[in-house]
N, C-alpha and C. Protein backbone atom coordinates (compact mmCIF):
# COMPACT_ATOMS: atom_id res chain seq x y z
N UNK A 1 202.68 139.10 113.83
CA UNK A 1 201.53 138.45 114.45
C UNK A 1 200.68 139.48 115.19
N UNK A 2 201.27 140.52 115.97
CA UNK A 2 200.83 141.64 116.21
C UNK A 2 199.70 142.00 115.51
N UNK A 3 200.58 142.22 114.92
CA UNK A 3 199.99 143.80 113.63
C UNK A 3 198.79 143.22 113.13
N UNK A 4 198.52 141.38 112.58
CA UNK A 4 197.94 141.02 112.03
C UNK A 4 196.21 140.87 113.18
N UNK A 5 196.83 140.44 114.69
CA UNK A 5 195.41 140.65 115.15
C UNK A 5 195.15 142.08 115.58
N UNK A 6 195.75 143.10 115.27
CA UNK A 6 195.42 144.57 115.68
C UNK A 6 194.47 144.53 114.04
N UNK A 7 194.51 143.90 113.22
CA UNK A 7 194.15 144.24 112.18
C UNK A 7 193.05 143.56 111.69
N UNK A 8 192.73 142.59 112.29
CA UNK A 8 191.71 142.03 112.88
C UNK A 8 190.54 142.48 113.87
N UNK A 9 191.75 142.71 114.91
CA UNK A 9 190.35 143.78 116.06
C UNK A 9 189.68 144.56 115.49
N UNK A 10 190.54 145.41 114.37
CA UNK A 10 190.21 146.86 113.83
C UNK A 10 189.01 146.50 112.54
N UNK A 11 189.15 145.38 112.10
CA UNK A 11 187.99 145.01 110.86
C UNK A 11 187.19 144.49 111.71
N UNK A 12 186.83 143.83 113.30
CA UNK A 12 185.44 143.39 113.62
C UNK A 12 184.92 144.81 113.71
N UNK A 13 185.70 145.80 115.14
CA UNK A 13 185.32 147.07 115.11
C UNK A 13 184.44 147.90 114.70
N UNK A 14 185.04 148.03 112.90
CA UNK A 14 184.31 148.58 111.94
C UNK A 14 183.18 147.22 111.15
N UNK A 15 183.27 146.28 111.35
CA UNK A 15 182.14 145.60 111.11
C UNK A 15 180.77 145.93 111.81
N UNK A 16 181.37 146.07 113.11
CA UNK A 16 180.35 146.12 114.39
C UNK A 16 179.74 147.70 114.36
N UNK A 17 180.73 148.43 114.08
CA UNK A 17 180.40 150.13 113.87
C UNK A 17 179.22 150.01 112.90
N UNK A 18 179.56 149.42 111.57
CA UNK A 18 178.65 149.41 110.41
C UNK A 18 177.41 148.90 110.69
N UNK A 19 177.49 147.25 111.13
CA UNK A 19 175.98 147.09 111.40
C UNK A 19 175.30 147.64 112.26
N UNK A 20 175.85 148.04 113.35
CA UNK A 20 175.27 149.11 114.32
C UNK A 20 174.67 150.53 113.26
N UNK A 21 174.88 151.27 112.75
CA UNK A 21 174.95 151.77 111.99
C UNK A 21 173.48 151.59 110.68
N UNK A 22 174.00 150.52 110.03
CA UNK A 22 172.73 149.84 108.83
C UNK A 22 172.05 149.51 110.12
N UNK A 23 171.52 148.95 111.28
CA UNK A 23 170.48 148.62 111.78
C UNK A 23 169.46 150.41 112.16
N UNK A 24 170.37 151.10 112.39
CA UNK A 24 169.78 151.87 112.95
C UNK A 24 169.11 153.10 111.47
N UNK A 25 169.95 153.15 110.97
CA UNK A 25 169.41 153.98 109.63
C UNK A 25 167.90 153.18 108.92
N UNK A 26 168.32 151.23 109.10
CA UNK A 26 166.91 150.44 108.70
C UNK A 26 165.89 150.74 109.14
N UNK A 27 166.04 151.23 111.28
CA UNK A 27 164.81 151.28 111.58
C UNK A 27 164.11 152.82 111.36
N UNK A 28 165.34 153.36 110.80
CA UNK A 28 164.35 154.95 110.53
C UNK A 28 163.95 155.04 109.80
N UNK A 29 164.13 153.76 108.35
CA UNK A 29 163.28 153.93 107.07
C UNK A 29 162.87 152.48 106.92
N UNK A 30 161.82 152.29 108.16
CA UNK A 30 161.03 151.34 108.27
C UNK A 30 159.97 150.84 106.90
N UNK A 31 159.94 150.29 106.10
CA UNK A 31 159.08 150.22 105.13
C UNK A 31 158.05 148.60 105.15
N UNK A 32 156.74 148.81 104.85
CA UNK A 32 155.91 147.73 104.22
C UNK A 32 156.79 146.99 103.51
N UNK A 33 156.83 145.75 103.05
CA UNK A 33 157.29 144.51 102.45
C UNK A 33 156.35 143.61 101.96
N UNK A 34 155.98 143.50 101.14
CA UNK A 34 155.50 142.15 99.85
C UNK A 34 156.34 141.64 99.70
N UNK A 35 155.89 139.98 100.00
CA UNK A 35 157.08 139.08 99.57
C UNK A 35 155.94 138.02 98.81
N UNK A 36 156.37 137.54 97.56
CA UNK A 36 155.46 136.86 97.03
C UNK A 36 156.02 135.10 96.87
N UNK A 37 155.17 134.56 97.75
CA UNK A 37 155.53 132.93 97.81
C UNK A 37 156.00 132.54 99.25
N UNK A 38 155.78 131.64 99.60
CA UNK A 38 155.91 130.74 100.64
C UNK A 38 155.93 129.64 100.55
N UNK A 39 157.63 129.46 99.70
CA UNK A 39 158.34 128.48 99.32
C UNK A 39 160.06 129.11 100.35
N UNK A 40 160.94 127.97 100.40
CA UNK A 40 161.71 128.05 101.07
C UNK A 40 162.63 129.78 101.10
N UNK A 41 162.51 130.39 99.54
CA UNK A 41 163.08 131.55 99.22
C UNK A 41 162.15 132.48 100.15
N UNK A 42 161.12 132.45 99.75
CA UNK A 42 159.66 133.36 100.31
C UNK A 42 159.98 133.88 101.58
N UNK A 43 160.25 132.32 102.39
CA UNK A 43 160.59 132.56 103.78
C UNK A 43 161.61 132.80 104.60
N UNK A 44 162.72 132.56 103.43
CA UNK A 44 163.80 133.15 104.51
C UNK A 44 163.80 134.75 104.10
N UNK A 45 163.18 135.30 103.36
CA UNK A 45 163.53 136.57 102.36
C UNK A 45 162.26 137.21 103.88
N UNK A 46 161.40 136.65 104.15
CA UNK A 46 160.62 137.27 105.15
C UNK A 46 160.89 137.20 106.35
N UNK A 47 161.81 136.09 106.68
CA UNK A 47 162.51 136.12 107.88
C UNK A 47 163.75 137.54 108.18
N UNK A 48 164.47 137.51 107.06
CA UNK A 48 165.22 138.74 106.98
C UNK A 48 164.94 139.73 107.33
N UNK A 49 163.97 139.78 106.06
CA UNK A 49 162.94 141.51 106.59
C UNK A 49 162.39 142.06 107.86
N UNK A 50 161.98 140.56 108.34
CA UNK A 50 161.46 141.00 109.79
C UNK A 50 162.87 140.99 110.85
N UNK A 51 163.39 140.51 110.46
CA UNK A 51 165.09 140.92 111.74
C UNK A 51 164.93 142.30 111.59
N UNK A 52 165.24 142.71 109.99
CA UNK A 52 165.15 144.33 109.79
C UNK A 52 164.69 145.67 110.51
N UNK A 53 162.98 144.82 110.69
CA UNK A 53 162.46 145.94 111.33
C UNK A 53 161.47 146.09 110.65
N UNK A 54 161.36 145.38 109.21
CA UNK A 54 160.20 145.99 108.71
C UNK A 54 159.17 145.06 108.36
N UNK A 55 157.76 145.74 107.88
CA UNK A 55 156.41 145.17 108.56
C UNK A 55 156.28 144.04 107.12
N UNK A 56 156.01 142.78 106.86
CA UNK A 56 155.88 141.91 106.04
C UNK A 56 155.02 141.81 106.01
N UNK A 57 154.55 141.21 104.78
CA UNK A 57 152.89 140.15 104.00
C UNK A 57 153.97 139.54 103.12
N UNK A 58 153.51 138.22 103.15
CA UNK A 58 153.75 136.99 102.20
C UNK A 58 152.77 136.41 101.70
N UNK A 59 152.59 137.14 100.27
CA UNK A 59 151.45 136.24 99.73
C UNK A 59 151.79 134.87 99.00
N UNK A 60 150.96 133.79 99.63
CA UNK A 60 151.28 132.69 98.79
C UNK A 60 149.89 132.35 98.36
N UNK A 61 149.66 131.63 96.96
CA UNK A 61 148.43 131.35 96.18
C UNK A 61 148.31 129.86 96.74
N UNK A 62 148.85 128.82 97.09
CA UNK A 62 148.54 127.96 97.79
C UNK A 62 147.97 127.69 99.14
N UNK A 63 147.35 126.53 99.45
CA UNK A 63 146.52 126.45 100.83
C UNK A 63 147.71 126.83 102.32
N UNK A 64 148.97 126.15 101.52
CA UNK A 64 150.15 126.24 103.16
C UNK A 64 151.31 126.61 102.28
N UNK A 65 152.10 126.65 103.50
CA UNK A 65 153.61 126.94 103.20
C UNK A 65 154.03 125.72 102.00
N UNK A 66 155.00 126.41 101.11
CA UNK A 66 155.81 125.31 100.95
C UNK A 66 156.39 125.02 99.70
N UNK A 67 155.96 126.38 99.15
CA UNK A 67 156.39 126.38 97.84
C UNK A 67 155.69 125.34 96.62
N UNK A 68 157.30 125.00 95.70
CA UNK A 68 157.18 123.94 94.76
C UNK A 68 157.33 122.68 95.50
N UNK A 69 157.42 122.49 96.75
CA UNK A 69 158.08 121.29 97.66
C UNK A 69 156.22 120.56 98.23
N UNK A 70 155.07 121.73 97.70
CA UNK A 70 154.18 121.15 98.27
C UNK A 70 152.84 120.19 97.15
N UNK A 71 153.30 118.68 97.01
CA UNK A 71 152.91 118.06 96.44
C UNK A 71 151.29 117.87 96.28
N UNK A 72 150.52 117.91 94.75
CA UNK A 72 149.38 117.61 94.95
C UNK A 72 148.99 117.09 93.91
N UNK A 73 148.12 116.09 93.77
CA UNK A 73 148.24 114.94 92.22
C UNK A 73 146.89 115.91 91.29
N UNK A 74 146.69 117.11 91.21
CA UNK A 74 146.22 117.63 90.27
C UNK A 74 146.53 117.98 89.65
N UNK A 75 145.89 118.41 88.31
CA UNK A 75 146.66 118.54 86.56
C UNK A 75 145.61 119.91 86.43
N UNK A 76 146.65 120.48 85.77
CA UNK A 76 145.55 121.85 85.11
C UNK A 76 144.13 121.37 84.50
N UNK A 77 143.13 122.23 84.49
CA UNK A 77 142.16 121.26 83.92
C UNK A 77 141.86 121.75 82.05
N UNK A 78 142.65 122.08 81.70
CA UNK A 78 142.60 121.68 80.25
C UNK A 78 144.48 122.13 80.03
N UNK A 79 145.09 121.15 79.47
CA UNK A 79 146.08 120.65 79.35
C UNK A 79 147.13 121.49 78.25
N UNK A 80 146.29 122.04 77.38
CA UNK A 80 147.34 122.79 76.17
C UNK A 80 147.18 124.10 76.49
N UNK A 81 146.33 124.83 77.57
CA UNK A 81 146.97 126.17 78.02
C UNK A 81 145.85 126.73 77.52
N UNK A 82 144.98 127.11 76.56
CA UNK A 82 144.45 127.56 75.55
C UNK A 82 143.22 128.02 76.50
N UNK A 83 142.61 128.25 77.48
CA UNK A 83 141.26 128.46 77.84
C UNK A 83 141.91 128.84 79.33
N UNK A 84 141.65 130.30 79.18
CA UNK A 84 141.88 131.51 79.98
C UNK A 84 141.81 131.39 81.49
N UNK A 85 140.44 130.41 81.31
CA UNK A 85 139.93 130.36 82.62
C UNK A 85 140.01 128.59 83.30
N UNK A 86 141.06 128.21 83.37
CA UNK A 86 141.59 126.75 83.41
C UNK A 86 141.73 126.74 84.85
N UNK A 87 141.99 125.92 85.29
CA UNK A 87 142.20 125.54 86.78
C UNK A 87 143.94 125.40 86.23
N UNK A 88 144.46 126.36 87.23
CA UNK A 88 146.06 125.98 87.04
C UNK A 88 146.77 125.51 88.80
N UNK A 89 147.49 124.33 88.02
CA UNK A 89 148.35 123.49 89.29
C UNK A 89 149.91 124.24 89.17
N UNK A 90 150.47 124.69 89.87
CA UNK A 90 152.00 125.45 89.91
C UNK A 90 152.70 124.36 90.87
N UNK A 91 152.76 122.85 90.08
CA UNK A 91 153.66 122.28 90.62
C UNK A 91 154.68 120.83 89.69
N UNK A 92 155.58 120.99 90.01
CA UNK A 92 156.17 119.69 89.08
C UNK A 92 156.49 118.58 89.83
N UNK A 93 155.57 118.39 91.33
CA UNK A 93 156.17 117.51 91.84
C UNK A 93 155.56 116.21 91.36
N UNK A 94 156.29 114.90 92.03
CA UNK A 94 155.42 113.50 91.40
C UNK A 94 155.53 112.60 92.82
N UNK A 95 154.83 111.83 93.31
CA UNK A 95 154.63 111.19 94.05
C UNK A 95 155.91 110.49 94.95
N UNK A 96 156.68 110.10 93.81
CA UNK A 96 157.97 109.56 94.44
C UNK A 96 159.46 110.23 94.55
N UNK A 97 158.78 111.78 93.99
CA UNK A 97 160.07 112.38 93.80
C UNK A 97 161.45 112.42 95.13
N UNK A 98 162.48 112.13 95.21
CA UNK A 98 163.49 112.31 95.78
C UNK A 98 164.33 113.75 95.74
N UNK A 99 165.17 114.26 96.50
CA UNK A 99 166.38 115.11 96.07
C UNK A 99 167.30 114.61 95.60
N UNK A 100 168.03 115.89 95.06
CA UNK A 100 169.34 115.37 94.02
C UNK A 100 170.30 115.69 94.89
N UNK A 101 169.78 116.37 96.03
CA UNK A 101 171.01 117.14 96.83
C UNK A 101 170.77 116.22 98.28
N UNK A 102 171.85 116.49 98.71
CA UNK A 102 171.85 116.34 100.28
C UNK A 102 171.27 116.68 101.53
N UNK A 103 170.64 116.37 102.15
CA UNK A 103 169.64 117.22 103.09
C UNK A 103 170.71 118.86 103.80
N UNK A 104 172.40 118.28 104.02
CA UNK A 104 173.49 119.26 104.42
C UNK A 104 173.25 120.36 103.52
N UNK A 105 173.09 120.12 102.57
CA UNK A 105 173.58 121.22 101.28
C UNK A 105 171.81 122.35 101.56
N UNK A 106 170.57 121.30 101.26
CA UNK A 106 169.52 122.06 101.14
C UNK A 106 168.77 122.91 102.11
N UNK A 107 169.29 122.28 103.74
CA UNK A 107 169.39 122.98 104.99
C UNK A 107 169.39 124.93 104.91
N UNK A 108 169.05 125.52 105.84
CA UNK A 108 169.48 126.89 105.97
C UNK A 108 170.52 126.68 106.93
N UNK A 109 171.42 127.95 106.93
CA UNK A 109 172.75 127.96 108.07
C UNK A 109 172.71 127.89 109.07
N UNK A 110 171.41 128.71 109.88
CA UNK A 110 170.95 128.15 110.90
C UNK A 110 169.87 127.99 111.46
N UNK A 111 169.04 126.48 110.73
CA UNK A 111 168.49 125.84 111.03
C UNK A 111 168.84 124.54 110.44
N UNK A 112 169.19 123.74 110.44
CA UNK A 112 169.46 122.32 110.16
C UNK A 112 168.43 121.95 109.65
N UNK A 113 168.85 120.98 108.45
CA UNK A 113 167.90 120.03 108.25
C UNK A 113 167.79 118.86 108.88
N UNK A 114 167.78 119.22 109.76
CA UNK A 114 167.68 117.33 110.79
C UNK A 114 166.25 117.17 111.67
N UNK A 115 166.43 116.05 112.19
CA UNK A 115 164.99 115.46 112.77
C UNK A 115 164.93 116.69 113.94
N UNK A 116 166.34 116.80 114.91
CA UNK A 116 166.46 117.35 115.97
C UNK A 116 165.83 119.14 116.07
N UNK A 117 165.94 119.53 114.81
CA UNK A 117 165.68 120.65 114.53
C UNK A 117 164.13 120.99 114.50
N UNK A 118 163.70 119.90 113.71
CA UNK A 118 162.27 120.02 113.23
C UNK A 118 161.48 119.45 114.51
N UNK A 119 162.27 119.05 115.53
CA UNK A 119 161.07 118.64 116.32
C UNK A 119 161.56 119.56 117.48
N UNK A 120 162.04 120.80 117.57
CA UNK A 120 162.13 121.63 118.29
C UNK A 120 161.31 122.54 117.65
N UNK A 121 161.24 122.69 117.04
CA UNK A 121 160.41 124.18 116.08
C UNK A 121 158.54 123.66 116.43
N UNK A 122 158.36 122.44 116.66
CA UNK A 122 157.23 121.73 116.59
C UNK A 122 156.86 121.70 117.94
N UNK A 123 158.09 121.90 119.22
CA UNK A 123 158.04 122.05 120.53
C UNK A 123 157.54 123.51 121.18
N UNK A 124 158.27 123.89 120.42
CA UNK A 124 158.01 125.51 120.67
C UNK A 124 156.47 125.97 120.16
N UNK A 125 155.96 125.10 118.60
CA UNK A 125 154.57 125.50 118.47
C UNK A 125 153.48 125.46 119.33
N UNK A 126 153.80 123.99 119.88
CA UNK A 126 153.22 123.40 121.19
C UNK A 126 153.16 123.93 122.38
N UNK A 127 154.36 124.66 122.75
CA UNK A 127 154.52 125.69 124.22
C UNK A 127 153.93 126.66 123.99
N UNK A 128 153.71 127.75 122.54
CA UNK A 128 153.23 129.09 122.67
C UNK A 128 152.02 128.55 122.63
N UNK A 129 151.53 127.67 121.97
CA UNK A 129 150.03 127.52 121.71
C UNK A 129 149.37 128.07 120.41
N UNK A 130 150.71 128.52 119.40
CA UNK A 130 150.05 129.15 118.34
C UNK A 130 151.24 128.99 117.72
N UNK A 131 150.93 129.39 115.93
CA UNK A 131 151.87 129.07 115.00
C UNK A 131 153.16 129.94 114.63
N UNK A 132 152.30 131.37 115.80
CA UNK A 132 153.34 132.58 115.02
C UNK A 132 154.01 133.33 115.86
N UNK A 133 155.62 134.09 115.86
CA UNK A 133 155.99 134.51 117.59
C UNK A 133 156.37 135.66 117.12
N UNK A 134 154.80 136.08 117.17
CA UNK A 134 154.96 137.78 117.00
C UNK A 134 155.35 139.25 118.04
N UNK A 135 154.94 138.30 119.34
CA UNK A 135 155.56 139.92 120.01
C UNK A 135 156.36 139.38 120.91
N UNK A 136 157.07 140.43 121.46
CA UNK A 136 158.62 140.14 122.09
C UNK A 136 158.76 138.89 122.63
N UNK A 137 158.03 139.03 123.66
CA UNK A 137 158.17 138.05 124.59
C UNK A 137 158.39 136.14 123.80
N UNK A 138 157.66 136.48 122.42
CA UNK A 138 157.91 135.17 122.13
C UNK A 138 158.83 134.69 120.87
N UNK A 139 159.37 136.40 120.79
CA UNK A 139 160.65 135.95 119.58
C UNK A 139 161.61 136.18 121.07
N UNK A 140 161.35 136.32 122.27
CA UNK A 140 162.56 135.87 123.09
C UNK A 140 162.80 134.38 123.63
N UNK A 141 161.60 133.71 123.20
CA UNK A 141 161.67 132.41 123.43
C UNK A 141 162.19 131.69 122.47
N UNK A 142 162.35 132.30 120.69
CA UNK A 142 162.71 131.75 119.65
C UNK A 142 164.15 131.77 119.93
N UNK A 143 164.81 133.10 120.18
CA UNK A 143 165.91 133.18 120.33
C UNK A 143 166.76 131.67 121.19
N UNK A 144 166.19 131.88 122.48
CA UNK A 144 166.15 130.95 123.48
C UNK A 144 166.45 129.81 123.17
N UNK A 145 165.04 129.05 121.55
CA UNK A 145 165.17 128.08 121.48
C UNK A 145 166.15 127.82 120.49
N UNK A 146 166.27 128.68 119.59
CA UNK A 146 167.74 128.52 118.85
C UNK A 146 169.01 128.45 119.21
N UNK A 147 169.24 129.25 120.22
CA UNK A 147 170.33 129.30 121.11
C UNK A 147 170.53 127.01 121.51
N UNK A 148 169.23 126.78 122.21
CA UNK A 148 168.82 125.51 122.42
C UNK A 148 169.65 124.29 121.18
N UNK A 149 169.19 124.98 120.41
CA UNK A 149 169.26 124.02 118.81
C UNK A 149 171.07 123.85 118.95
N UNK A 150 171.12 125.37 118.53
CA UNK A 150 172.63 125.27 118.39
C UNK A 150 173.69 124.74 119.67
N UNK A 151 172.53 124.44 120.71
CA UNK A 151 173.68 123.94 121.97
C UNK A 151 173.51 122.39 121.49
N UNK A 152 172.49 122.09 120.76
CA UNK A 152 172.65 120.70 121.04
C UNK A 152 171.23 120.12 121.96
N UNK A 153 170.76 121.37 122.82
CA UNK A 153 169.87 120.70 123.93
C UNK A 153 168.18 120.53 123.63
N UNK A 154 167.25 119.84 123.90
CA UNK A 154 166.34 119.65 123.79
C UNK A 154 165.34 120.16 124.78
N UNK A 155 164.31 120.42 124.69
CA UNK A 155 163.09 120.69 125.69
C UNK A 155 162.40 119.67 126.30
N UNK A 156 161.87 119.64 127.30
CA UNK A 156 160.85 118.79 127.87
C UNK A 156 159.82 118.66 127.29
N UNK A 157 159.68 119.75 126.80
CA UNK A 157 158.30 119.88 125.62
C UNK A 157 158.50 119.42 124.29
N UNK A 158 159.80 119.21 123.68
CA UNK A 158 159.78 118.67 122.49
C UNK A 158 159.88 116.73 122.81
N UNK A 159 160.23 116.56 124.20
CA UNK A 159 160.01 114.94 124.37
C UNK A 159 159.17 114.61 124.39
N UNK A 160 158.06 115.20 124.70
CA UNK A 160 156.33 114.99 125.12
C UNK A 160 155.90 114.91 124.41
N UNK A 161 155.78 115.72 122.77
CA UNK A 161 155.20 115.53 121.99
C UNK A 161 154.71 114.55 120.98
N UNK A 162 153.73 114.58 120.17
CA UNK A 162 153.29 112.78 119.48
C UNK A 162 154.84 113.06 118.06
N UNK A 163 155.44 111.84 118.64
CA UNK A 163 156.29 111.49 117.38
C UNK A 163 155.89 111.68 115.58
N UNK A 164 154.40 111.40 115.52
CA UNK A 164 154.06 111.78 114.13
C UNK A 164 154.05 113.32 114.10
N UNK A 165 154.37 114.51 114.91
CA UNK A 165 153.75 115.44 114.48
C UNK A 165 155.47 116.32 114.85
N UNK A 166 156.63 115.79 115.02
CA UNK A 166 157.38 116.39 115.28
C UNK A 166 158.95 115.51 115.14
N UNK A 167 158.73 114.52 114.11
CA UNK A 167 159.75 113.85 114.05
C UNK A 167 159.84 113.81 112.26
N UNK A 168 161.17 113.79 111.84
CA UNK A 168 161.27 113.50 110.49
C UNK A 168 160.87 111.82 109.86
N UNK A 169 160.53 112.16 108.85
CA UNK A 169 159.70 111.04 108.44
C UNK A 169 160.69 110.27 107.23
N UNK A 170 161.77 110.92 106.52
CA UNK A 170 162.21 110.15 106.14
C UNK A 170 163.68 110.43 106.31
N UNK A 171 164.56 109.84 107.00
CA UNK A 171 165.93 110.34 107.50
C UNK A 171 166.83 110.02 106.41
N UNK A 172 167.04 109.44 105.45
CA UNK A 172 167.64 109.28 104.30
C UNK A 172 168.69 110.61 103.76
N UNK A 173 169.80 110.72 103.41
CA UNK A 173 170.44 111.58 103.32
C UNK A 173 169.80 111.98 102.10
N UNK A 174 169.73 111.52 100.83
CA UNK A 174 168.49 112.36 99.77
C UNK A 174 167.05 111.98 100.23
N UNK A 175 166.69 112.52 100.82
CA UNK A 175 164.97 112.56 101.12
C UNK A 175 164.12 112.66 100.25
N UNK A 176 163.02 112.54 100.40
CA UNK A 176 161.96 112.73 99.84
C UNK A 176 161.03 114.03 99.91
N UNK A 177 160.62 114.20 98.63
CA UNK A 177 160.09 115.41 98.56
C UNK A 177 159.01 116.00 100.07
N UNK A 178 158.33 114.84 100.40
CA UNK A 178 157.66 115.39 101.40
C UNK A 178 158.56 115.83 103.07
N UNK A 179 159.66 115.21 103.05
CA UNK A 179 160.26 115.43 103.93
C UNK A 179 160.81 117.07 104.06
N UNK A 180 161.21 117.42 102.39
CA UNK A 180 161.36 118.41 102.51
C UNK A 180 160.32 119.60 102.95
N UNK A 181 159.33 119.95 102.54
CA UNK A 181 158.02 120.04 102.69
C UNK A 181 158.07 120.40 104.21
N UNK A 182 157.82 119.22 105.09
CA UNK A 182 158.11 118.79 106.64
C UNK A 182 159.03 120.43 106.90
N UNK A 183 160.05 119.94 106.64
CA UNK A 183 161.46 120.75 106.90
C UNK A 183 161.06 122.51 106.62
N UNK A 184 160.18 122.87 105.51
CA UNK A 184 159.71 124.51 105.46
C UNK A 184 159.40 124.54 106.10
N UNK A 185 157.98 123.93 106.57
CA UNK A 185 157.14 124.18 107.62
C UNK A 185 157.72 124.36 109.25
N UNK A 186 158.65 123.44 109.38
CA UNK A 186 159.48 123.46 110.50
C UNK A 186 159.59 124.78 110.48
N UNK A 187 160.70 125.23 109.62
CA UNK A 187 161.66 126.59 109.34
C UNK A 187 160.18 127.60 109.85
N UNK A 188 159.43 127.82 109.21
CA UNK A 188 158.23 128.45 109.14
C UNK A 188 157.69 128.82 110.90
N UNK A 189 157.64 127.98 111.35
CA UNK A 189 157.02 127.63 112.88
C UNK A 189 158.15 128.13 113.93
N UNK A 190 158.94 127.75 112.91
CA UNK A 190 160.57 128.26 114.52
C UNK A 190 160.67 129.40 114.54
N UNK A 191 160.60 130.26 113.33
CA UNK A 191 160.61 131.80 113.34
C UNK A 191 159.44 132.37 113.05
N UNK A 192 158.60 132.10 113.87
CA UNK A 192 157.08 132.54 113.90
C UNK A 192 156.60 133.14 112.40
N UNK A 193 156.74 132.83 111.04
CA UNK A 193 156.46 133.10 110.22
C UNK A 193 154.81 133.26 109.27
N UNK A 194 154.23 132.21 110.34
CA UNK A 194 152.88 132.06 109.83
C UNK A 194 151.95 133.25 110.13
N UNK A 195 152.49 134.29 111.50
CA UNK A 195 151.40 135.36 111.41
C UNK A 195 151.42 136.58 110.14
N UNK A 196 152.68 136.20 109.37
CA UNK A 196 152.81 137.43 108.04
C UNK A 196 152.50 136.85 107.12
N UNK A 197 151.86 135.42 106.79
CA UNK A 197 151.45 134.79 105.74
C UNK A 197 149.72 135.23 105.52
C-alpha cells in the first residue's frame, strides 16, 4: 500500500514537472492560430489555444457562433450545384430537429449543459458589460465564475437578469436543436471567446 501511493506521489510529481515544463517551452514558442469555424469544435479548439498562450482568430463564414447547430430556413439558390456563383446555405438543420444524444453526453467537461450553467455565463456577460474577457482582470473573474459553477453557487447578477435572455429554453433531456445553439453561445460568453471571432 506503501509503495503503491509513493508511486502515485511520484507520477503526479512528474505530471506536474511536465506540464510545468510544456507550459513554459509553449510560452517561448508563442505562435498566431487560425481556427476555422465557430461551431462547438471551433471553440473549444480556441479556447485551448488561448490557455496556451497563443494569439487566436476564428474565422467563421456565418453571422454568429454556432456552427451546424445554427438554424436558418434558406436553400442554396440554385439547387443542383452547377452555377459557380450560387448563394450557398452550410446547414442541414430543419425546424424541428431534436438530438439523438443526451444533453450529459453533448455537454463539455467543464461546462455543463444545464440551465444553471448557461445562465451564469449570461451573468457574467451582464457584469463585464461586454461579450469578451480579454485582459486579466476579467479572465480572473471567469476563473472565479467557474470556480462558482463548479461549487454549485450562483451570482446576484445571474438572479437579476430577464429569464428570456439567460435561462434554457428547452430542458428536455434530448433538446432541441436551438437549445443547443443557446448552449455554444453560452460556452462562447463564459470564456470570453467572442473578442477572437
Amino acid at each position: 500500500m506503501l509503495l503503491q501511493r509513493n508511486a502515485h506521489q511520484a507520477l503526479r510529481t512528474l505530471q506536474n514537472h511536465c506540464s510545468k515544463r510544456m507550459v513554459a517551452t509553449m510560452a517561448a514558442h508563442k505562435r498566431s492560430v487560425a481556427i476555422i469555424g465557430a461551431g462547438a469544435a471551433g471553440l473549444a479548439a480556441a479556447r485551448e489555444m488561448l490557455a496556451e498562450g497563443h494569439d487566436v482568430t476564428v474565422f467563421e463564414q456565418g453571422p454568429a457562433v454556432g456552427g451546424v447547430w445554427a438554424y436558418t430556413d434558406s436553400v442554396d439558390s440554385e439547387l443542383l450545384g452547377l452555377d459557380a456563383g450560387r448563394q450557398r446555405v452550410h446547414s442541414s438543420m430543419y425546424i424541428n430537429l431534436r438530438t439523438n444524444l443526451p444533453r450529459e453526453i453533448m455537454g463539455f467537461s467543464d461546462f455543463p449543459f444545464d440551465a444553471r450553467a448557461m445562465k451564469l455565463a449570461a451573468a457574467m456577460a451582464a457584469a463585464t458589460g461586454h461579450t469578451g474577457a480579454s485582459d486579466s482582470s476579467s479572465q480572473h473573474q471567469a476563473k472565479q465564475q467557474q470556480l462558482q459553477l463548479q461549487q454549485g453557487e450562483t451570482s446576484a447578477a445571474a438572479a437579476a437578469l430577464d429569464a428570456a435572455t439567460c435561462t434554457s429554453v428547452d430542458p428536455r433531456q434530448y433538446c432541441g436543436h436551438e437549445e443547443v445553439l443557446r448552449y455554444i453561445r453560452a460556452f462562447a460568453l463564459f470564456y470570453g471567446l467572442h473578442s477572437v471571432i
